[in-house]
N, C-alpha and C. Protein backbone atom coordinates (compact mmCIF):
# COMPACT_ATOMS: atom_id res chain seq x y z
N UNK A 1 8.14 -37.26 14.32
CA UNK A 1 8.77 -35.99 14.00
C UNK A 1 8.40 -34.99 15.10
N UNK A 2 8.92 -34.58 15.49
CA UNK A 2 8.74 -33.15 16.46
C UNK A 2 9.03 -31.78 15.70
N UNK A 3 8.10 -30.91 16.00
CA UNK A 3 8.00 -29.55 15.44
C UNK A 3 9.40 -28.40 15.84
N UNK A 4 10.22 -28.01 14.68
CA UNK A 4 11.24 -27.18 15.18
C UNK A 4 10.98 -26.20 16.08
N UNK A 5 10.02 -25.83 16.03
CA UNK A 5 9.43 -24.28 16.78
C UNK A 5 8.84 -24.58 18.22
N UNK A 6 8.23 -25.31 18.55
CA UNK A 6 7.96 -26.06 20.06
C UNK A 6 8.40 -27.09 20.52
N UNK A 7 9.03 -27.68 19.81
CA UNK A 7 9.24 -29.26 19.86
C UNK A 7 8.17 -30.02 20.60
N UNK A 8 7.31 -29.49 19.97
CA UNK A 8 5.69 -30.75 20.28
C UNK A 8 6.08 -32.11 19.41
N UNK A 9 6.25 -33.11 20.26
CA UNK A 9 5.81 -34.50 19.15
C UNK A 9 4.54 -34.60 18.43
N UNK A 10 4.77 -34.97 17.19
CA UNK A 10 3.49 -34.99 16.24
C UNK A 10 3.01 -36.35 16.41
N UNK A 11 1.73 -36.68 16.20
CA UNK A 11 0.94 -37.79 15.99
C UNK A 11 1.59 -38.74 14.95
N UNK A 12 1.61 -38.27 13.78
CA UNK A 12 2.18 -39.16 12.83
C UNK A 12 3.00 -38.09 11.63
N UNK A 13 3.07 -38.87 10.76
CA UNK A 13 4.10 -38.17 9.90
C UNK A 13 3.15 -37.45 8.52
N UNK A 14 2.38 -36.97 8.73
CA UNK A 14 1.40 -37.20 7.45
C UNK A 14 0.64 -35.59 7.97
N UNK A 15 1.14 -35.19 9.04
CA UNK A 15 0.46 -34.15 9.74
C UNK A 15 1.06 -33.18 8.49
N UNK A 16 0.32 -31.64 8.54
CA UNK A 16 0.71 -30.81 7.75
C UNK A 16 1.24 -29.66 8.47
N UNK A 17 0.53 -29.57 9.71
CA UNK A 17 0.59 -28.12 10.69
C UNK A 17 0.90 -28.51 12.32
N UNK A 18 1.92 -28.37 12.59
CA UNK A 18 1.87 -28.24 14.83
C UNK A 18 0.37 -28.32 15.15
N UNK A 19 0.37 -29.12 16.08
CA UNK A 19 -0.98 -29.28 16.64
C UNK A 19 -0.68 -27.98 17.84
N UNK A 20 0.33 -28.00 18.28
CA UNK A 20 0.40 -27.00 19.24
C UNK A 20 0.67 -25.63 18.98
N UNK A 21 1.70 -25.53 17.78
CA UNK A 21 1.61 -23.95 17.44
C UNK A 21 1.24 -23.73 15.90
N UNK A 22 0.82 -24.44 15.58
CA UNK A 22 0.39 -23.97 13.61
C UNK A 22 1.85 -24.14 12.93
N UNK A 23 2.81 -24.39 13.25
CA UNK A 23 3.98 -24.26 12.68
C UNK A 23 3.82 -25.29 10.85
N UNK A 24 4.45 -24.69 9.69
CA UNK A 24 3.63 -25.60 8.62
C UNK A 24 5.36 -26.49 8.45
N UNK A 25 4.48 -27.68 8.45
CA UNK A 25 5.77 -28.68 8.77
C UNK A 25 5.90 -29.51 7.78
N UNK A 26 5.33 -29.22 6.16
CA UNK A 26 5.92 -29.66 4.92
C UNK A 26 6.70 -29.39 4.95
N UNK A 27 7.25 -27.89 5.14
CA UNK A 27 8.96 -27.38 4.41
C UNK A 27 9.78 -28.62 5.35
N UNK A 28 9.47 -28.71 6.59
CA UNK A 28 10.65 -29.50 7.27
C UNK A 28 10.57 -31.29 6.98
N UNK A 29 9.38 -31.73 6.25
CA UNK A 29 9.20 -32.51 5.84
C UNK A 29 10.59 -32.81 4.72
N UNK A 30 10.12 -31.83 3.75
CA UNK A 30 10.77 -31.97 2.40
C UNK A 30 12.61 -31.87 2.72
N UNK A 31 12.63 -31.03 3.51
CA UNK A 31 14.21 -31.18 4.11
C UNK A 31 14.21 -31.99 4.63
N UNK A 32 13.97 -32.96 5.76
CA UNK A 32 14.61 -34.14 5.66
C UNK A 32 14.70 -35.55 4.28
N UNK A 33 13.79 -35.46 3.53
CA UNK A 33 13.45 -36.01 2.65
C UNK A 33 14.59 -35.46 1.45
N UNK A 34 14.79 -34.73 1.41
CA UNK A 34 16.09 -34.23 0.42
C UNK A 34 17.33 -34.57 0.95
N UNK A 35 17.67 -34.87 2.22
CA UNK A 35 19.26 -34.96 2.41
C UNK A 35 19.60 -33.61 2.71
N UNK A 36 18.64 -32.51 3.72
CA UNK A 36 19.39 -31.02 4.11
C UNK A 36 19.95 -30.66 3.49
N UNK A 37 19.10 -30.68 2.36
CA UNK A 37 19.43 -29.69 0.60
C UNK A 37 18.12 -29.06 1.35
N UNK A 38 18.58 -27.68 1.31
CA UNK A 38 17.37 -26.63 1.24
C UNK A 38 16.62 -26.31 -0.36
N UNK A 39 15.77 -26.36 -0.65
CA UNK A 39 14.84 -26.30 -2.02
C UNK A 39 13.73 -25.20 -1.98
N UNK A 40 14.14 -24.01 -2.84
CA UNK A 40 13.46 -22.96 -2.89
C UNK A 40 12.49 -22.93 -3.42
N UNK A 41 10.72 -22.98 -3.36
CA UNK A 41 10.14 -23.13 -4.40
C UNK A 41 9.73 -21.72 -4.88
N UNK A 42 10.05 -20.62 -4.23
CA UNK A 42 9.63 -19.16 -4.39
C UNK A 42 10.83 -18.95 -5.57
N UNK A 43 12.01 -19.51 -6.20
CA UNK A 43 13.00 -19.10 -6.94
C UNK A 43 12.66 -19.66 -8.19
N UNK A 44 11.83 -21.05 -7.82
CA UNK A 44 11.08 -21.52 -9.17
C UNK A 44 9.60 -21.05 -9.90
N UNK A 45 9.10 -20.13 -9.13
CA UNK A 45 7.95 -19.29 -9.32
C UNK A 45 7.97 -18.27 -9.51
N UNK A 46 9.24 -17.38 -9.20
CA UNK A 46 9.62 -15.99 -9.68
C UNK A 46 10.71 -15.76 -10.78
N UNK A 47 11.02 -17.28 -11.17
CA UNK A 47 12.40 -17.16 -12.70
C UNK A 47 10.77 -16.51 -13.84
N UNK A 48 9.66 -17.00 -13.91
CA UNK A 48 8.56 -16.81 -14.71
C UNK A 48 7.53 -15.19 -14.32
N UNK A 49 7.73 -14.33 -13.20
CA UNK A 49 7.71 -13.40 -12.53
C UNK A 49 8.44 -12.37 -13.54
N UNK A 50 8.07 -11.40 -13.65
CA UNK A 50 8.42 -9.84 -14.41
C UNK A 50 8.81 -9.37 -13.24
N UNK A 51 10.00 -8.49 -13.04
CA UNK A 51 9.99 -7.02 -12.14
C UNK A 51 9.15 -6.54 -12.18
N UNK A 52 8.82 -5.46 -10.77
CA UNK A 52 7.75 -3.99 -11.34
C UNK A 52 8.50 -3.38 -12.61
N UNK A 53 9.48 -3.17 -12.78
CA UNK A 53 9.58 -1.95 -13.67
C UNK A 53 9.92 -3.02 -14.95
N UNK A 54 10.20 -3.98 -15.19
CA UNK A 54 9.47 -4.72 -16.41
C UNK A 54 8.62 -4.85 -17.29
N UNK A 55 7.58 -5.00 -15.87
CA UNK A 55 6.24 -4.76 -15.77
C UNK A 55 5.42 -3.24 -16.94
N UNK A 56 6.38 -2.74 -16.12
CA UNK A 56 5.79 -0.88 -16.44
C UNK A 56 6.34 -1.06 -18.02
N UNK A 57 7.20 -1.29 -18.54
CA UNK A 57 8.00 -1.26 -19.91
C UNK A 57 7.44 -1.95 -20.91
N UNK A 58 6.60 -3.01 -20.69
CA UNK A 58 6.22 -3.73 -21.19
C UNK A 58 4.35 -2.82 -21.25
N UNK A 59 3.64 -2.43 -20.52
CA UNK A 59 2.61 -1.97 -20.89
C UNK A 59 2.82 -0.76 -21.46
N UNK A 60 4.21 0.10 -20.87
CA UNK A 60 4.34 1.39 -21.83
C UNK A 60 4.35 0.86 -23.29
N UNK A 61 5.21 0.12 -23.89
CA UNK A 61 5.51 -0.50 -25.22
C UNK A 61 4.09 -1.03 -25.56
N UNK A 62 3.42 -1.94 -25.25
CA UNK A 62 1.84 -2.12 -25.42
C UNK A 62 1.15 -0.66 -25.76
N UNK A 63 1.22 0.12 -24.93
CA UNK A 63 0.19 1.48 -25.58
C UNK A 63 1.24 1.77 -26.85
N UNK A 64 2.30 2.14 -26.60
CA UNK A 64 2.86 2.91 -28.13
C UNK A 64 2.29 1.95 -29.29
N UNK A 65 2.03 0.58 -28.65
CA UNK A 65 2.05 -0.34 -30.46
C UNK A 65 0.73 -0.14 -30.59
N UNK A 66 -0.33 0.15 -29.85
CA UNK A 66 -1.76 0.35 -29.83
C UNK A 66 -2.00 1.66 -29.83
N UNK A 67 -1.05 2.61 -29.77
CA UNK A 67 -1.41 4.15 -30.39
C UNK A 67 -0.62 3.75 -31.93
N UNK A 68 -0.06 2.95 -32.79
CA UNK A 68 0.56 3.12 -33.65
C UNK A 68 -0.90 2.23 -34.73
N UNK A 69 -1.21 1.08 -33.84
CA UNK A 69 -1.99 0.67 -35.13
C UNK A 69 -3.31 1.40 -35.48
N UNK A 70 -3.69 2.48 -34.03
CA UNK A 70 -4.75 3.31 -34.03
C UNK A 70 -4.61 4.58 -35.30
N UNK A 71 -3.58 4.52 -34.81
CA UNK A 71 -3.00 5.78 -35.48
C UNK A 71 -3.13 5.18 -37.60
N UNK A 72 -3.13 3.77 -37.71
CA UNK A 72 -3.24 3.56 -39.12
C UNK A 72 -4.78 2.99 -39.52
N UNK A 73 -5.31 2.76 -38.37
CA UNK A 73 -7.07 2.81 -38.45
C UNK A 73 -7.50 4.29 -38.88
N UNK A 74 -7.28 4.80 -37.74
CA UNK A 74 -7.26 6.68 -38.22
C UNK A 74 -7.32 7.31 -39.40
N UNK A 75 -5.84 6.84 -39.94
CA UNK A 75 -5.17 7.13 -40.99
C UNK A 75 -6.02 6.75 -42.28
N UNK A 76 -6.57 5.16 -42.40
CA UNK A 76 -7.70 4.63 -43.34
C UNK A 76 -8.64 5.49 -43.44
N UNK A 77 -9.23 5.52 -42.04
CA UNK A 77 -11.15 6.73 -41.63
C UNK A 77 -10.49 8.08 -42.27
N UNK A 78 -9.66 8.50 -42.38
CA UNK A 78 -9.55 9.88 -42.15
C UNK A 78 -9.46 10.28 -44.19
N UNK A 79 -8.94 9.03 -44.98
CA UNK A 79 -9.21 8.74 -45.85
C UNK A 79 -9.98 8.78 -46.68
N UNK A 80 -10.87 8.17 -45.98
CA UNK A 80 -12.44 7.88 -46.71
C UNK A 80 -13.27 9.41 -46.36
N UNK A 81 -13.22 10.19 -44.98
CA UNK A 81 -13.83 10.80 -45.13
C UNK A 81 -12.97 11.78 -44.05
N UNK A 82 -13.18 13.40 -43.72
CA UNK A 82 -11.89 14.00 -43.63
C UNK A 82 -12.41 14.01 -42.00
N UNK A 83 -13.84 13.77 -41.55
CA UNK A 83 -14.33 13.94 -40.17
C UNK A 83 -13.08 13.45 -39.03
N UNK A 84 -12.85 12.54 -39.31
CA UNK A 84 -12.14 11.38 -38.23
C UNK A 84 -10.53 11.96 -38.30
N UNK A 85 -10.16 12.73 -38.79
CA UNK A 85 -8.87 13.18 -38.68
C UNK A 85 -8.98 13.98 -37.23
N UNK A 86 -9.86 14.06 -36.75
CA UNK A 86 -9.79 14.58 -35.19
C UNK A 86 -9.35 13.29 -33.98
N UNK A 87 -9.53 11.94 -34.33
CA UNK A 87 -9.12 10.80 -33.68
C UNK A 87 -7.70 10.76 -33.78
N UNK A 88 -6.39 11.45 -34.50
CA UNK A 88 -5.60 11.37 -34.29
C UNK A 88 -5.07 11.77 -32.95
N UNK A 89 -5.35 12.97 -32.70
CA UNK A 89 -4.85 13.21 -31.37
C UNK A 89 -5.39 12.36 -30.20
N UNK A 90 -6.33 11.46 -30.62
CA UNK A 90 -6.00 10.35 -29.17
C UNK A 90 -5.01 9.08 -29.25
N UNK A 91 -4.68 9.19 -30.95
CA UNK A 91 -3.87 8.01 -31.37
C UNK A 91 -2.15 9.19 -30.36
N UNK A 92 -2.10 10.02 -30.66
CA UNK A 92 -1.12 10.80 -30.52
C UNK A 92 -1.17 10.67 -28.25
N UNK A 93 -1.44 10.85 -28.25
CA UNK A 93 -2.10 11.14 -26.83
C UNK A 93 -2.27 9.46 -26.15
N UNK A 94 -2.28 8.35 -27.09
CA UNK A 94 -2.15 7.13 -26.52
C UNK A 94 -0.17 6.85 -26.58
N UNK A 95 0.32 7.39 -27.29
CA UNK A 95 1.67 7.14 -27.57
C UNK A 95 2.60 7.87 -26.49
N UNK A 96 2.08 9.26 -26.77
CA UNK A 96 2.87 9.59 -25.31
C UNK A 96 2.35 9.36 -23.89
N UNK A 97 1.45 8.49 -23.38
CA UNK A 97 1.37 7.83 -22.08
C UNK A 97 2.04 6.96 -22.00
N UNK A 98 2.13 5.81 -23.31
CA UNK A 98 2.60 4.29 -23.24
C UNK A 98 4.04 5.21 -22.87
N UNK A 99 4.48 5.90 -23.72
CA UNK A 99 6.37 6.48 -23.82
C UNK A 99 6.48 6.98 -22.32
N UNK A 100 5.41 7.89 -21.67
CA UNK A 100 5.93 7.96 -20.47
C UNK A 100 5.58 6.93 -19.40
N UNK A 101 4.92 5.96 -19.76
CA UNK A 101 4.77 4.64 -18.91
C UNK A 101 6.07 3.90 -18.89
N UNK A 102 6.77 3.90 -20.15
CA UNK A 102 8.20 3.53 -20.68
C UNK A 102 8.97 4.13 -19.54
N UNK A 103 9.43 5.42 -19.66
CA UNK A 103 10.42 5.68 -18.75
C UNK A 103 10.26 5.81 -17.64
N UNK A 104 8.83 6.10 -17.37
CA UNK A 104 9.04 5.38 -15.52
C UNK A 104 9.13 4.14 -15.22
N UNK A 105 8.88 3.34 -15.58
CA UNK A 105 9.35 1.66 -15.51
C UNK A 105 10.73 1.25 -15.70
N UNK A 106 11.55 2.46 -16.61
CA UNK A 106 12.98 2.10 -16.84
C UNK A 106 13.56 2.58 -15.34
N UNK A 107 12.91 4.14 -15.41
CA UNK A 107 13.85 4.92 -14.18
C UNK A 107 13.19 5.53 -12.91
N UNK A 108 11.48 5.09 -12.74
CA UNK A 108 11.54 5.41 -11.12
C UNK A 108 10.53 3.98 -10.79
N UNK A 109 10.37 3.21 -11.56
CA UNK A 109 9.75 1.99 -10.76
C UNK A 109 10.03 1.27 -9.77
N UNK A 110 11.61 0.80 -9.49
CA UNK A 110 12.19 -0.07 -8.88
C UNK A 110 12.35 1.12 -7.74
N UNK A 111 12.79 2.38 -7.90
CA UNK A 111 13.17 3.01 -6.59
C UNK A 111 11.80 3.55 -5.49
N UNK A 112 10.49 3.35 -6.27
CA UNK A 112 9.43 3.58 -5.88
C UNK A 112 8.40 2.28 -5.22
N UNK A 113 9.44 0.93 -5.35
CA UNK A 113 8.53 -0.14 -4.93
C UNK A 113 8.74 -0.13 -3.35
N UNK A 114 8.37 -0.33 -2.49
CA UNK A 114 7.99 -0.61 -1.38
C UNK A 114 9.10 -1.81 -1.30
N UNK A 115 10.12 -1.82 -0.04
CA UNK A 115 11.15 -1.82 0.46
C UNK A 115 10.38 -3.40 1.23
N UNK A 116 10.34 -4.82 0.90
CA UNK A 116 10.42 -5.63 1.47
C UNK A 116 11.24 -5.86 2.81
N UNK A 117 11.54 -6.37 3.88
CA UNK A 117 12.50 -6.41 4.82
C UNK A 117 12.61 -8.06 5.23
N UNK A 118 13.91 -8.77 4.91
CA UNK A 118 13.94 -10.26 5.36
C UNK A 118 12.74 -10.58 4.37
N UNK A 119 12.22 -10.87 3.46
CA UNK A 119 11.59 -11.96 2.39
C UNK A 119 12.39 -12.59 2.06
N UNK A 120 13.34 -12.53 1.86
CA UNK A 120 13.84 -14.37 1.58
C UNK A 120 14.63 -15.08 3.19
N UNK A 121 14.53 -14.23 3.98
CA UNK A 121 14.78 -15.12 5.25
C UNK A 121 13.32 -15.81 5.91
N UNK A 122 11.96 -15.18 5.25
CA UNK A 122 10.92 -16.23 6.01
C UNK A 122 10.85 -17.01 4.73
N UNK A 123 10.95 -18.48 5.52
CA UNK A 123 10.61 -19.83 4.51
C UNK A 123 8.66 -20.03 4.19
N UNK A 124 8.16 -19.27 4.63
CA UNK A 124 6.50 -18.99 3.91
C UNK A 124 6.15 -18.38 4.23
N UNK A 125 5.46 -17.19 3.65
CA UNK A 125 4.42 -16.27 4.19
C UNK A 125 3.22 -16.75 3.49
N UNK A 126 2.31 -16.52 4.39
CA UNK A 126 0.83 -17.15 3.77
C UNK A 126 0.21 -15.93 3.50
N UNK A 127 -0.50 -15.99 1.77
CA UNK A 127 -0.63 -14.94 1.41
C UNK A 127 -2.17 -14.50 1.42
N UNK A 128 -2.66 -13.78 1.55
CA UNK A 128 -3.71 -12.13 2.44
C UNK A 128 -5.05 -12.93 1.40
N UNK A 129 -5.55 -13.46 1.56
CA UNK A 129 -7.17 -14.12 0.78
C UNK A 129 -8.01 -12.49 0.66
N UNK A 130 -8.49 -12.83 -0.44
CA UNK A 130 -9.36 -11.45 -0.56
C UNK A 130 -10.31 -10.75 0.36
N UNK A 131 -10.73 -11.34 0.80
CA UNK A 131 -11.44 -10.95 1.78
C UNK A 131 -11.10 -10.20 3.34
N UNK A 132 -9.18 -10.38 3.08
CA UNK A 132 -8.80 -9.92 4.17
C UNK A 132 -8.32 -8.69 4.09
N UNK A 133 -8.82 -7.15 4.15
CA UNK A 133 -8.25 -6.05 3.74
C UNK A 133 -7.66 -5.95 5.38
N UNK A 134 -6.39 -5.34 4.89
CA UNK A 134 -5.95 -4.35 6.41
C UNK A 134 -5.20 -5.30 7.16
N UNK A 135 -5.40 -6.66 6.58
CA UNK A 135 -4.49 -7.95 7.50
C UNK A 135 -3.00 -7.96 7.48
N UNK A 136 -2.23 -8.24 8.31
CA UNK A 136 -0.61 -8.53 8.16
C UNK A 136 -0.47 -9.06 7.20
N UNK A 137 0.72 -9.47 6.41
CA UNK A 137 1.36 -10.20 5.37
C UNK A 137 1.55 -11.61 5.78
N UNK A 138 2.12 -11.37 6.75
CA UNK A 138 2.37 -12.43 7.46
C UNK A 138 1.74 -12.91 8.56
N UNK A 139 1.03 -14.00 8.27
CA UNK A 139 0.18 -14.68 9.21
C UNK A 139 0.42 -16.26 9.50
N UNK A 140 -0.02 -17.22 10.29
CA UNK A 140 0.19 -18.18 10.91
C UNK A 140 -0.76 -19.17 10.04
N UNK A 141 0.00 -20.58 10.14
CA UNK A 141 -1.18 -21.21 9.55
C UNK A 141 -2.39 -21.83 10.00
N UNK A 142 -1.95 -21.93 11.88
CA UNK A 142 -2.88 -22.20 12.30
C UNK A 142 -3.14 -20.94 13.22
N UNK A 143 -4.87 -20.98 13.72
CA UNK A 143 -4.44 -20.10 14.85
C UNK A 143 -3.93 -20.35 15.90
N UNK A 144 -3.65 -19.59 17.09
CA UNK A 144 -2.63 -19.81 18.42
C UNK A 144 -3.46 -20.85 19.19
N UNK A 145 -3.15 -21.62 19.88
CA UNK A 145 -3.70 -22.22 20.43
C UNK A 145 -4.44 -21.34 22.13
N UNK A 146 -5.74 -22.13 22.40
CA UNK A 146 -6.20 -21.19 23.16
C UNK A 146 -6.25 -21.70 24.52
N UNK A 147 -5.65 -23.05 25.02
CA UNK A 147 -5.24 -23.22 26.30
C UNK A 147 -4.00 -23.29 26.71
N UNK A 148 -3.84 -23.39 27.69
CA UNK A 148 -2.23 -23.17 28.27
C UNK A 148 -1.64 -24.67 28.39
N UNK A 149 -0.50 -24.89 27.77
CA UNK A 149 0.36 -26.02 27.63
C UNK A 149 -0.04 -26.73 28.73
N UNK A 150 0.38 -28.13 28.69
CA UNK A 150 0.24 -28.87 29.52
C UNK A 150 1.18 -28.61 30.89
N UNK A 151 2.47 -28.85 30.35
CA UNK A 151 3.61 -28.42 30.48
C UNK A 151 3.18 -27.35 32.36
N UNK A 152 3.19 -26.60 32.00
CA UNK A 152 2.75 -25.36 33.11
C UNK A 152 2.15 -25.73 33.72
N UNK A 153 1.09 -27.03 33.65
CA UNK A 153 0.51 -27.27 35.41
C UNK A 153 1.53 -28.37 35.90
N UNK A 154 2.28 -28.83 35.18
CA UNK A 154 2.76 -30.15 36.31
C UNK A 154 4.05 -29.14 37.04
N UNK A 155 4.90 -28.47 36.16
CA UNK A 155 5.58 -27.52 36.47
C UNK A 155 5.60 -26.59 38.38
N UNK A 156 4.36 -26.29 38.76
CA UNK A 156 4.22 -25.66 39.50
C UNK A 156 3.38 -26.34 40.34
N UNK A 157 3.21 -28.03 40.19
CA UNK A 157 2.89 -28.86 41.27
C UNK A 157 4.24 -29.37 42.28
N UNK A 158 3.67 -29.00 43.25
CA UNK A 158 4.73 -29.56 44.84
C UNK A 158 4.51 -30.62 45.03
N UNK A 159 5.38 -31.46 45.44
CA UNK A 159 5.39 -32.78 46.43
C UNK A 159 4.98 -32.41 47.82
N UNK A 160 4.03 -33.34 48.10
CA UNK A 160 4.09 -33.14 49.70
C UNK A 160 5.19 -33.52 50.40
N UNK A 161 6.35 -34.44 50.30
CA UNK A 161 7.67 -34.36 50.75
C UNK A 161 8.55 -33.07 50.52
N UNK A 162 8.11 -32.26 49.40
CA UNK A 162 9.00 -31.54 49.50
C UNK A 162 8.82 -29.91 50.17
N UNK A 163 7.74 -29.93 50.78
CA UNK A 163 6.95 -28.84 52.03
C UNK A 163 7.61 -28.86 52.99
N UNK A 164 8.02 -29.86 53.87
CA UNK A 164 9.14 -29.94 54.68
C UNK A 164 10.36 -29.89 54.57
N UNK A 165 11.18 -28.98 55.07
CA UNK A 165 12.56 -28.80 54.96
C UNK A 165 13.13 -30.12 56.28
N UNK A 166 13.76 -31.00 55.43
CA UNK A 166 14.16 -32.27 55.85
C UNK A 166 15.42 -31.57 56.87
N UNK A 167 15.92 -32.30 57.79
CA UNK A 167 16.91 -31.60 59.01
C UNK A 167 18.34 -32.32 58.06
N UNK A 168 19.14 -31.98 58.59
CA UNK A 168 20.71 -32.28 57.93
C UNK A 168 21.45 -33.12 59.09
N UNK A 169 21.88 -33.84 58.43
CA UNK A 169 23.00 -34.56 58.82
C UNK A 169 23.92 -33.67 60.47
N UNK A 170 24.55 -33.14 60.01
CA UNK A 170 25.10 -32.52 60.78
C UNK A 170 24.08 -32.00 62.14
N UNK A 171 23.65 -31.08 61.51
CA UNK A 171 22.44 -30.40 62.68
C UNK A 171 22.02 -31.74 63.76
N UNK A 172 21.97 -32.95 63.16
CA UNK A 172 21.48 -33.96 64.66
C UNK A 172 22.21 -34.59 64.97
N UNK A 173 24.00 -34.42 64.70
CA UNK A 173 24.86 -35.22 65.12
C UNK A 173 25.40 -33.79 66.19
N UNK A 174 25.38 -32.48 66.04
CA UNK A 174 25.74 -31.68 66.57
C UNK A 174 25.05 -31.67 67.90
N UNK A 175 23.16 -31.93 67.83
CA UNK A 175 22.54 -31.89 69.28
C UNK A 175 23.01 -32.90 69.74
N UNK A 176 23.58 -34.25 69.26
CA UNK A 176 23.52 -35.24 70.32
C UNK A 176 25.11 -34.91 70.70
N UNK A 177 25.71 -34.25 70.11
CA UNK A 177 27.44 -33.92 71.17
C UNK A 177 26.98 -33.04 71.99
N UNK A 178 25.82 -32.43 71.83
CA UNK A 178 25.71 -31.23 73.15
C UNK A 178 25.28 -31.89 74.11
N UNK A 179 23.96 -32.90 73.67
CA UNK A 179 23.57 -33.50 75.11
C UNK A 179 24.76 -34.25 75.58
N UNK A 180 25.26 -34.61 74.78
CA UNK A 180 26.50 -35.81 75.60
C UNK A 180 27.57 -34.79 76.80
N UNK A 181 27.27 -33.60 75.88
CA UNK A 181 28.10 -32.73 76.60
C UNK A 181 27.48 -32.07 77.91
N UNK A 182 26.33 -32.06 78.17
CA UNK A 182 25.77 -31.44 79.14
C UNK A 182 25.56 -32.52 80.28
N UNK A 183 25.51 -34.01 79.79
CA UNK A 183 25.09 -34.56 80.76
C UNK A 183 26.83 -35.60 81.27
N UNK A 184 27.45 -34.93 80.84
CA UNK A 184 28.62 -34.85 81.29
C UNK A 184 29.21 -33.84 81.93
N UNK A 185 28.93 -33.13 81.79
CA UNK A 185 28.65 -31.89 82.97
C UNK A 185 27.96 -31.56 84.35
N UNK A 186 26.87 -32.18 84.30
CA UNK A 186 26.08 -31.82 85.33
C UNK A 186 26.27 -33.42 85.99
């Protein structure tokens, strides 16, 4: 197999990464192995994926149901004895965060997410390990390689035949009509 991105020949078929540029050469594995059916596995990992503003709707609705059952804990304490009727207003005060967690998730979540560019035109991005704050998104799987191709020294090797500019045809059929011509002359 040779690597799409350098066309380095690989060692064997079992390789995972370009020996020469990190290129990750499962995906091109699995495409030939399918019959050049392209196979998304990011479409089968994000059907189970929430939106952000899903996301947001779903924890707004979480606080309202957890200011509601607070609110009937409350309601019991406040019962038994009249102290705890002051815990309502955090039952009250948990309901309207979840409600306004609600409508920003309906109506400014999605316009407030951060603007991806080409994610579904790269076939992998390798994703940021914890330890890496401040790193690109997108990174390589291997690193770059740190000598210079092979390629580039034979490239800019000379022949010693080819240092001399060889004479032409013509040019030594032309001196010998001159001498013929001069010593026909004199």
């Amino acid at each position: 197999m040779y690597c799409p991105k350098c066309s380095q020949q690989q060692v064997s078929e079992e390789v995972r990464f370009c020996s020469r540029c990190g290129f990750s050469l499962s995906a091109v594995r699995e495409l030939i192995a399918s019959g050049s059916t392209l196979v998304e596995h990011g479409a089968e990992s994000q059907a189970g994926q929430l939106s952000r503003s899903q996301r947001g709707v779903r924890k707004g609705a979480w606080m309202m149901l957890a200011s509601l059952v607070l609110t009937l804990v409350v309601g019991l304490l406040t019962a038994i004895d009249d102290d705890f009727a002051i815990l309502l207003l955090l039952a009250v005060l948990c309901f309207v965060i979840g409600f306004a967690r609600v409508l920003y998730g309906v109506f400014l979540a999605e316009k407030r997410a951060p603007k991806v560019k080409g994610a579904a035109s790269q076939p992998h991005v390798a994703p940021i390990m914890p330890g890496q704050l401040g790193t690109a998104a997108r990174s390589f799987e291997l690193s770059p390689p740190r000598v210079a191709p092979i390629e580039g020294f034979t490239a800019q090797r000379v022949e010693a035949a080819e240092m001399v500019q060889r004479p032409s045809v013509t040019e030594n059929t032309t001196r010998l009509l001159d001498e013929e011509a001069d010593s026909h002359r004199g």
